[in-house]
Protein backbone atom coordinates (compact mmCIF):
# COMPACT_ATOMS: atom_id res chain seq x y z
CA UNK A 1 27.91 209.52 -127.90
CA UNK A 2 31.20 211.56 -128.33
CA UNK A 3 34.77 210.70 -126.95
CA UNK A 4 34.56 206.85 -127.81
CA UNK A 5 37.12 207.07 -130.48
CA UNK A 6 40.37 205.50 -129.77
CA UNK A 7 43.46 207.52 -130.52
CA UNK A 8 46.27 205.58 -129.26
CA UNK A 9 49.00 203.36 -130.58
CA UNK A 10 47.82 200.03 -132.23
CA UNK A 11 49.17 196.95 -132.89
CA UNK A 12 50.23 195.62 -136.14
CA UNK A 13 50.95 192.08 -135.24
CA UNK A 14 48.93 191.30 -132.04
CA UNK A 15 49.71 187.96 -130.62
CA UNK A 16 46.92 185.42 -129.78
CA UNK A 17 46.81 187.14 -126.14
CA UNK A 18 46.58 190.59 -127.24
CA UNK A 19 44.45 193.28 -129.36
CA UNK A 20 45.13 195.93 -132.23
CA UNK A 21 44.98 198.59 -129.56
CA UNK A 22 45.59 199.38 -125.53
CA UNK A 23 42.21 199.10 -124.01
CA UNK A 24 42.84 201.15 -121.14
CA UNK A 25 43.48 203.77 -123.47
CA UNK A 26 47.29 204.29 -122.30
CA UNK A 27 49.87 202.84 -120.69
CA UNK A 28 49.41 201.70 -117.47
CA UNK A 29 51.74 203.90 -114.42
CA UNK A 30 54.35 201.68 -112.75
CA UNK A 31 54.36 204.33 -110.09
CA UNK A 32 50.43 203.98 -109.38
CA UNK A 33 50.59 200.20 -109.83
CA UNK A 34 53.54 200.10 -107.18
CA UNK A 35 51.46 202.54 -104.95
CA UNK A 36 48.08 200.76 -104.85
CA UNK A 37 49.77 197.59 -104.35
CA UNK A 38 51.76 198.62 -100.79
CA UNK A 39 48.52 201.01 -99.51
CA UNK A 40 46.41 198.29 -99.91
CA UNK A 41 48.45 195.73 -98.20
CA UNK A 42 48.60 198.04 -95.87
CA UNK A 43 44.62 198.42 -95.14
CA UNK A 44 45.21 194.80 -95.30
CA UNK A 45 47.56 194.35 -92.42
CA UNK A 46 44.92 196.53 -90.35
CA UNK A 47 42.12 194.94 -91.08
CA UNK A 48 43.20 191.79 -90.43
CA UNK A 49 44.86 193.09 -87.10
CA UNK A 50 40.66 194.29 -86.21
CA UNK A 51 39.50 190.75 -87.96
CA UNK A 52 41.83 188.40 -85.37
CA UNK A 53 41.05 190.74 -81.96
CA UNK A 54 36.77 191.71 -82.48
CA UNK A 55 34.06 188.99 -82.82
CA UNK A 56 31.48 191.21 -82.93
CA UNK A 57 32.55 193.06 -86.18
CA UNK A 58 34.43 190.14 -87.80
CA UNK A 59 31.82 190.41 -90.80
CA UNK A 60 32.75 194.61 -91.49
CA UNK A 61 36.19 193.56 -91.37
CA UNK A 62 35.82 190.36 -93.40
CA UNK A 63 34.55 192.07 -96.42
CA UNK A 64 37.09 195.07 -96.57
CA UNK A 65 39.89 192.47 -96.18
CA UNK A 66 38.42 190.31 -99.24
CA UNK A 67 37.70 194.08 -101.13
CA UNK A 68 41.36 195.19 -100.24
CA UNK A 69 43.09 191.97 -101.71
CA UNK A 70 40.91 192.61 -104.62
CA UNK A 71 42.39 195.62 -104.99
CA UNK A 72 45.87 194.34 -104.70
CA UNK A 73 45.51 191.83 -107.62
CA UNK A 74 43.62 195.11 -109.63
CA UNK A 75 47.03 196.75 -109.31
CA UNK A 76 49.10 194.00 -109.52
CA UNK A 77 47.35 193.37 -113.23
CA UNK A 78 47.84 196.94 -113.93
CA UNK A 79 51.61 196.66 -113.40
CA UNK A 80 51.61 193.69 -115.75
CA UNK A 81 49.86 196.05 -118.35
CA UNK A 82 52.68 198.21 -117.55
CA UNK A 83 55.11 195.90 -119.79
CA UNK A 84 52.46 194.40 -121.99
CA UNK A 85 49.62 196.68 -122.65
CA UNK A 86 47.70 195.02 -125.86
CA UNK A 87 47.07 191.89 -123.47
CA UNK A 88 43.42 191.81 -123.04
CA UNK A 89 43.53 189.14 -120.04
CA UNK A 90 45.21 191.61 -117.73
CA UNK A 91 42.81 194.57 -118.87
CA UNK A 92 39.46 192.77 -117.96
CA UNK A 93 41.45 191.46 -114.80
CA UNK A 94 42.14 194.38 -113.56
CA UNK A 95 38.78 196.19 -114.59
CA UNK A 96 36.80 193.14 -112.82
CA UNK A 97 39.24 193.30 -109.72
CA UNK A 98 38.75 197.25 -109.26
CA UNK A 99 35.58 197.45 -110.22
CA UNK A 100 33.72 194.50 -107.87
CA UNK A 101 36.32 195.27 -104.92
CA UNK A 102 34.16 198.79 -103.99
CA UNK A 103 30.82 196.41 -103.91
CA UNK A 104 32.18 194.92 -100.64
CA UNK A 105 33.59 198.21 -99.67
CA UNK A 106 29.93 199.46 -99.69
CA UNK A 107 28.51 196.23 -98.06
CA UNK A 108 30.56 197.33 -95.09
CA UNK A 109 29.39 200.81 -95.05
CA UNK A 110 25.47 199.36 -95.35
CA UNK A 111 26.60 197.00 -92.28
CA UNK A 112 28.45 199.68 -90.14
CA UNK A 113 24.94 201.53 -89.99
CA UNK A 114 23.46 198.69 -89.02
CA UNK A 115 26.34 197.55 -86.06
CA UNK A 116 25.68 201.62 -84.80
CA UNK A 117 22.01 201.82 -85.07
CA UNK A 118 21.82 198.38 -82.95
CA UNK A 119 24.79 199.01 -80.06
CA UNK A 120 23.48 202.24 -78.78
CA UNK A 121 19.68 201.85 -76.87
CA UNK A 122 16.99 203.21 -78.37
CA UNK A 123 19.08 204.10 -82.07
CA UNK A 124 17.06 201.77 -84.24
CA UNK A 125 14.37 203.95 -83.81
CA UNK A 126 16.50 206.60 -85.76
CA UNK A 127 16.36 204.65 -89.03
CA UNK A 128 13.26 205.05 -91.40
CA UNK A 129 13.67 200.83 -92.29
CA UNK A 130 15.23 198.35 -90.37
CA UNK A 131 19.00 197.48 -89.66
CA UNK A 132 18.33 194.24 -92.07
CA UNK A 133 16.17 196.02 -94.65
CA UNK A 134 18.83 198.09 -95.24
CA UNK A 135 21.65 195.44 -96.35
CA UNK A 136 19.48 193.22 -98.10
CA UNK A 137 18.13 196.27 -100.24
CA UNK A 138 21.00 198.28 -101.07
CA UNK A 139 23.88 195.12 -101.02
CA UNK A 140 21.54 193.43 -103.53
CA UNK A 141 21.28 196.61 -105.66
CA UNK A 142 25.06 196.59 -105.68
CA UNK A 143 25.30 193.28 -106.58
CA UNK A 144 23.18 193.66 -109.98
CA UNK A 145 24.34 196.69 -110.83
CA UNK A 146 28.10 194.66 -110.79
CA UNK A 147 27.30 192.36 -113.06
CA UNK A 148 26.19 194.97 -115.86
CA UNK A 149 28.97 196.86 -115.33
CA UNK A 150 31.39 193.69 -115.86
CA UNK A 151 29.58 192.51 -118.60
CA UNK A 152 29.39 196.05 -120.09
CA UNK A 153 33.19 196.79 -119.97
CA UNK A 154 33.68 192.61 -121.30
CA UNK A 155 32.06 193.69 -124.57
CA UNK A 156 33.69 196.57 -124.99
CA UNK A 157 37.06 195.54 -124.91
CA UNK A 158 35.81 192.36 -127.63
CA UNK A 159 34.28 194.89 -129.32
CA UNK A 160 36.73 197.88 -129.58
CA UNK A 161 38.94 194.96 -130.49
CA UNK A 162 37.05 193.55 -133.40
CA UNK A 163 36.65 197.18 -134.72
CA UNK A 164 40.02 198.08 -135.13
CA UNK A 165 40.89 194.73 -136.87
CA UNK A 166 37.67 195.10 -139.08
CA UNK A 167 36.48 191.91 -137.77
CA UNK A 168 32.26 192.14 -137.21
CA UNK A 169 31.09 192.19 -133.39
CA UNK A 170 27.50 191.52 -132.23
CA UNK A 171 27.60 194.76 -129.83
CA UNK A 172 28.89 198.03 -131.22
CA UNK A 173 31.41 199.88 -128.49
CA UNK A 174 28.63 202.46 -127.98
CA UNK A 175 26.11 199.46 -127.30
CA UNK A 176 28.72 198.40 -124.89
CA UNK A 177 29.44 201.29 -123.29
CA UNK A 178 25.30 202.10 -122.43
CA UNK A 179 25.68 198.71 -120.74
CA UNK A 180 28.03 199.78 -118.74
CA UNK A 181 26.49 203.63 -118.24
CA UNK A 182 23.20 201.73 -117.18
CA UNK A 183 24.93 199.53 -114.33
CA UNK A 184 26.89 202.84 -113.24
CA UNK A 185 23.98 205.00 -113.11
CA UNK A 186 21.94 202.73 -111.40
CA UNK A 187 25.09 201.91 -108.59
CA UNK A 188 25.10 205.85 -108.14
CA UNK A 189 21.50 206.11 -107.68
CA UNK A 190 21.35 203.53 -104.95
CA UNK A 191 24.28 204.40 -103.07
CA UNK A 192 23.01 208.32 -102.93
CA UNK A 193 19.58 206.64 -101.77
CA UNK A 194 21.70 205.38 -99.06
CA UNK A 195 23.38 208.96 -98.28
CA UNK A 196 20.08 210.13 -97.59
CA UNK A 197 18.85 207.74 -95.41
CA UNK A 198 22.27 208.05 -93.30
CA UNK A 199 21.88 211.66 -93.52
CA UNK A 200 18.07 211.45 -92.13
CA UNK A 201 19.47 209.34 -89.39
CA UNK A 202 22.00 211.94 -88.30
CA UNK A 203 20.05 214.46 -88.55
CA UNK A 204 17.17 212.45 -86.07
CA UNK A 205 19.81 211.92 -83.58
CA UNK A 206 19.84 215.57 -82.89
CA UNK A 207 16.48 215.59 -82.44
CA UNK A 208 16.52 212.24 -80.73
CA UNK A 209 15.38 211.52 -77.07
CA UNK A 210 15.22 207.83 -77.24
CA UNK A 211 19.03 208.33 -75.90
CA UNK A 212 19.63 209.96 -72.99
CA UNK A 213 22.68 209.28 -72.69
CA UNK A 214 24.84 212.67 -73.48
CA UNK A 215 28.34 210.39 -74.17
CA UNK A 216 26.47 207.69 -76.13
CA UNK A 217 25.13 210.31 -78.45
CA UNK A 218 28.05 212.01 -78.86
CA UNK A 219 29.92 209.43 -80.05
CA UNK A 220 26.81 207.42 -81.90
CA UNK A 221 27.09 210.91 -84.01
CA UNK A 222 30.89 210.86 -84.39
CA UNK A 223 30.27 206.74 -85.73
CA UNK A 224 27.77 208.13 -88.46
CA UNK A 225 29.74 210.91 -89.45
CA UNK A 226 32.54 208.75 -90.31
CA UNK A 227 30.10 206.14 -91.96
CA UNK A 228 29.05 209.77 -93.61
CA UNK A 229 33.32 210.34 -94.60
CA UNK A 230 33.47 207.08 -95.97
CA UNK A 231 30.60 206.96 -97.74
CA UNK A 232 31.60 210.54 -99.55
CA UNK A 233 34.74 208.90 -100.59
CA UNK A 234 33.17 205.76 -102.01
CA UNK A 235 30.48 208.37 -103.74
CA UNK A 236 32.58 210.45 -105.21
CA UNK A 237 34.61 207.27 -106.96
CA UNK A 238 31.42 205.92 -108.39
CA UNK A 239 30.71 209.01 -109.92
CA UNK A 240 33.98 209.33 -111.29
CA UNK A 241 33.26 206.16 -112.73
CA UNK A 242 29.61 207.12 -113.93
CA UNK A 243 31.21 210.36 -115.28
CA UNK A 244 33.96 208.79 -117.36
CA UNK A 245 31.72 206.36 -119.12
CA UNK A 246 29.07 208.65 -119.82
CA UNK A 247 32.07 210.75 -121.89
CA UNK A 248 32.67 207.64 -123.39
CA UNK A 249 35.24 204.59 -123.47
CA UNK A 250 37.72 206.25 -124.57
CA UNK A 251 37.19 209.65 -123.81
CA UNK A 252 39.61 212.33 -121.57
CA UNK A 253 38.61 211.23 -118.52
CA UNK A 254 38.99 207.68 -119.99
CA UNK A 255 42.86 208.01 -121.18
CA UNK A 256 44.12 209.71 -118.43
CA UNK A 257 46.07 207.78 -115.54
CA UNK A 258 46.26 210.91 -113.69
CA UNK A 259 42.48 211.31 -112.82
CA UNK A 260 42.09 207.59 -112.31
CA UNK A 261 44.65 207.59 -109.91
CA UNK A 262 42.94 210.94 -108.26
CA UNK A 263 39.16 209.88 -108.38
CA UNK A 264 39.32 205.97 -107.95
CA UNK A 265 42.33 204.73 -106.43
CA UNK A 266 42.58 208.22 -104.11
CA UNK A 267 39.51 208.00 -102.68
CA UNK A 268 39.46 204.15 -102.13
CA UNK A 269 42.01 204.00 -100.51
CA UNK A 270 41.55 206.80 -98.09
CA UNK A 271 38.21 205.22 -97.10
CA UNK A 272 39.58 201.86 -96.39
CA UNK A 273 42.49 203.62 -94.23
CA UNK A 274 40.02 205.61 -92.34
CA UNK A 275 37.89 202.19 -91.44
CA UNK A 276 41.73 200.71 -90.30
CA UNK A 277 41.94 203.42 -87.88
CA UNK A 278 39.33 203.80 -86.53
CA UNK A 279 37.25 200.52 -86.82
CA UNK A 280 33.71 200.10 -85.61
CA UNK A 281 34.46 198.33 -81.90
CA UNK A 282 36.30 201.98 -81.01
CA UNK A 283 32.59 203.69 -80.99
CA UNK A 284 30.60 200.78 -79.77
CA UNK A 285 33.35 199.67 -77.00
CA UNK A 286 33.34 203.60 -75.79
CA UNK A 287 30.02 204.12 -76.22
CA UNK A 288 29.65 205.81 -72.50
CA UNK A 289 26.86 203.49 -70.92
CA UNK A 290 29.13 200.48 -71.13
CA UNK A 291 27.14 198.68 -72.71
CA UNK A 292 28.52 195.27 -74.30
CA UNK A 293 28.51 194.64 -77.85
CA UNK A 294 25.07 193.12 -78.99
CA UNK A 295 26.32 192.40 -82.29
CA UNK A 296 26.39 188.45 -81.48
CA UNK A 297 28.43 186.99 -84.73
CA UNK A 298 25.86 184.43 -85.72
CA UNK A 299 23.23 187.55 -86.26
CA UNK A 300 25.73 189.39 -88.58
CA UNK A 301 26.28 186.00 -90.50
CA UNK A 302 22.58 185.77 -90.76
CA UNK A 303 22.01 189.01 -92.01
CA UNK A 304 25.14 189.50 -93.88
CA UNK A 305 24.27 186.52 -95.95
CA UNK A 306 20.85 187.37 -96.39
CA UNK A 307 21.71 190.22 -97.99
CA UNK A 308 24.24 188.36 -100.81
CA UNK A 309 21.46 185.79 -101.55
């Protein structure tokens, strides 16, 4: 595998907190760390606003407010980087942080097509598997594929560490970096098998008569094509991420700030704003029948935990 050779500055005398070289590559931005920190508080602020005022979604909301404070300490690690950038705590702080916080982001998505398949009659019927099916599958799939990507980018930080010093490591970086290609590749697969299942959906509900109802329709569609938006956004950052570590650790797309900032923070973000304005209870509470919210809380605990066990 090309592009895993590091290029940057090293460290003579590392301290017993640091390594021979920057593991990110470069520098960390102060501008981007400064950035991520106030957008996410402010997808925090609106979240929470949704969390406090709507029972019936308190579970969407729940997990993008854990995901976006997540994100905050991700940034908030980077700007530490910023003035220390051998220190390998901050490094696999922020990599955990900003890696794991998108998990949650995507458990939401999986649960907002189950909250609009189940407040419009008759739009279960749209899904090829069950409301339930869905989370445990694909939040499960998420959930393993997590862990090999942490443990992937863990050993190669040790090990890209150990090689520059000369010292022997039990996992080569390249070793390390399949890892971490596996748990990526597999995310992306998942979360497109997702895509297409939303996309079968909308495409049903055009085809649909199990609602009648012209105004419920119309805005059940407008609810799946921003799960659709959201989902684009979240897409298109794990296969930024699949991309960069299939060119290796410390490839181009590796050492430059300005495509991380474009193709994972950029897209993020936007999703997580989108969500703040316009939440979930907006489609079901105008939904055109009038129909109250059947998304009792103790069913989304139940199924929402189901899906993490």
């Amino acid at each position: 595998m090309s592009g895993t050779t590091y290029r940057g500055p090293i460290n003579p005398n590392p301290k017993d907190d640091e390594a021979s070289i920057i593991i990110y590559g470069y520098t960390p931005s102060l501008a981007l760390g400064i950035i991520g920190i106030i957008t996410f508080a402010i997808c925090v602020s609106l979240h929470s606003f949704w969390l406090a005022r709507k029972k019936g979604t308190r579970w969407f909301h729940g997990l993008i407010l854990v995901g976006a404070l997540m994100e905050i300490g991700g940034y908030a690690a980077r700007l530490a980087s910023h003035r220390r950038p051998f220190v390998v705590s901050t490094f696999v702080a922020q990599y955990f942080l900003i890696v794991v916080a998108p998990v949650l982001f995507s458990a939401a998505i999986y649960l907002s097509l189950s909250i609009a398949t189940r407040s419009y009659k008759g739009a279960e019927r749209l899904l090829i598997i069950g409301p339930r099916k869905v989370l445990i599958f694909f939040v499960t799939a998420d959930i393993v594929t997590t862990i090999i990507q942490v443990v992937g980018a863990a050993l190669i930080g040790s090990s890209e560490s150990a090689k520059v010093r000369g010292n022997p490591s039990s996992v080569t970086p390249e070793q390390a970096n399949d890892i971490l290609l596996a748990g990526l590749a597999i995310q992306c697969f998942s979360f497109t098998s997702f895509l297409l299942i939303l996309l079968l959906t909308i495409y049903r509900s055009y085809r649909s008569t199990y609602i009648t109802h012209t105004t419920s329709l119309s805005t059940l569609r407008l609810f799946l094509y921003t799960i659709l938006i959201t989902s684009l956004l979240i897409l298109l950052r794990t296969t930024f991420r699949l991309s960069e570590t299939a060119q290796g650790f410390f490839g181009f797309a590796s050492t430059h700030e300005s495509l991380f900032g474009t193709l994972e923070y950029l897209p993020v973000v936007l999703a997580l704003l989108i969500w703040g304005l316009l939440p979930p209870s907006k489609f079901v509470e105008n939904n055109g029948e009038g129909e109250r919210e059947r998304l009792d809380s103790n069913v989304q605990t139940s199924e929402v935990g189901r899906a993490y066990v």
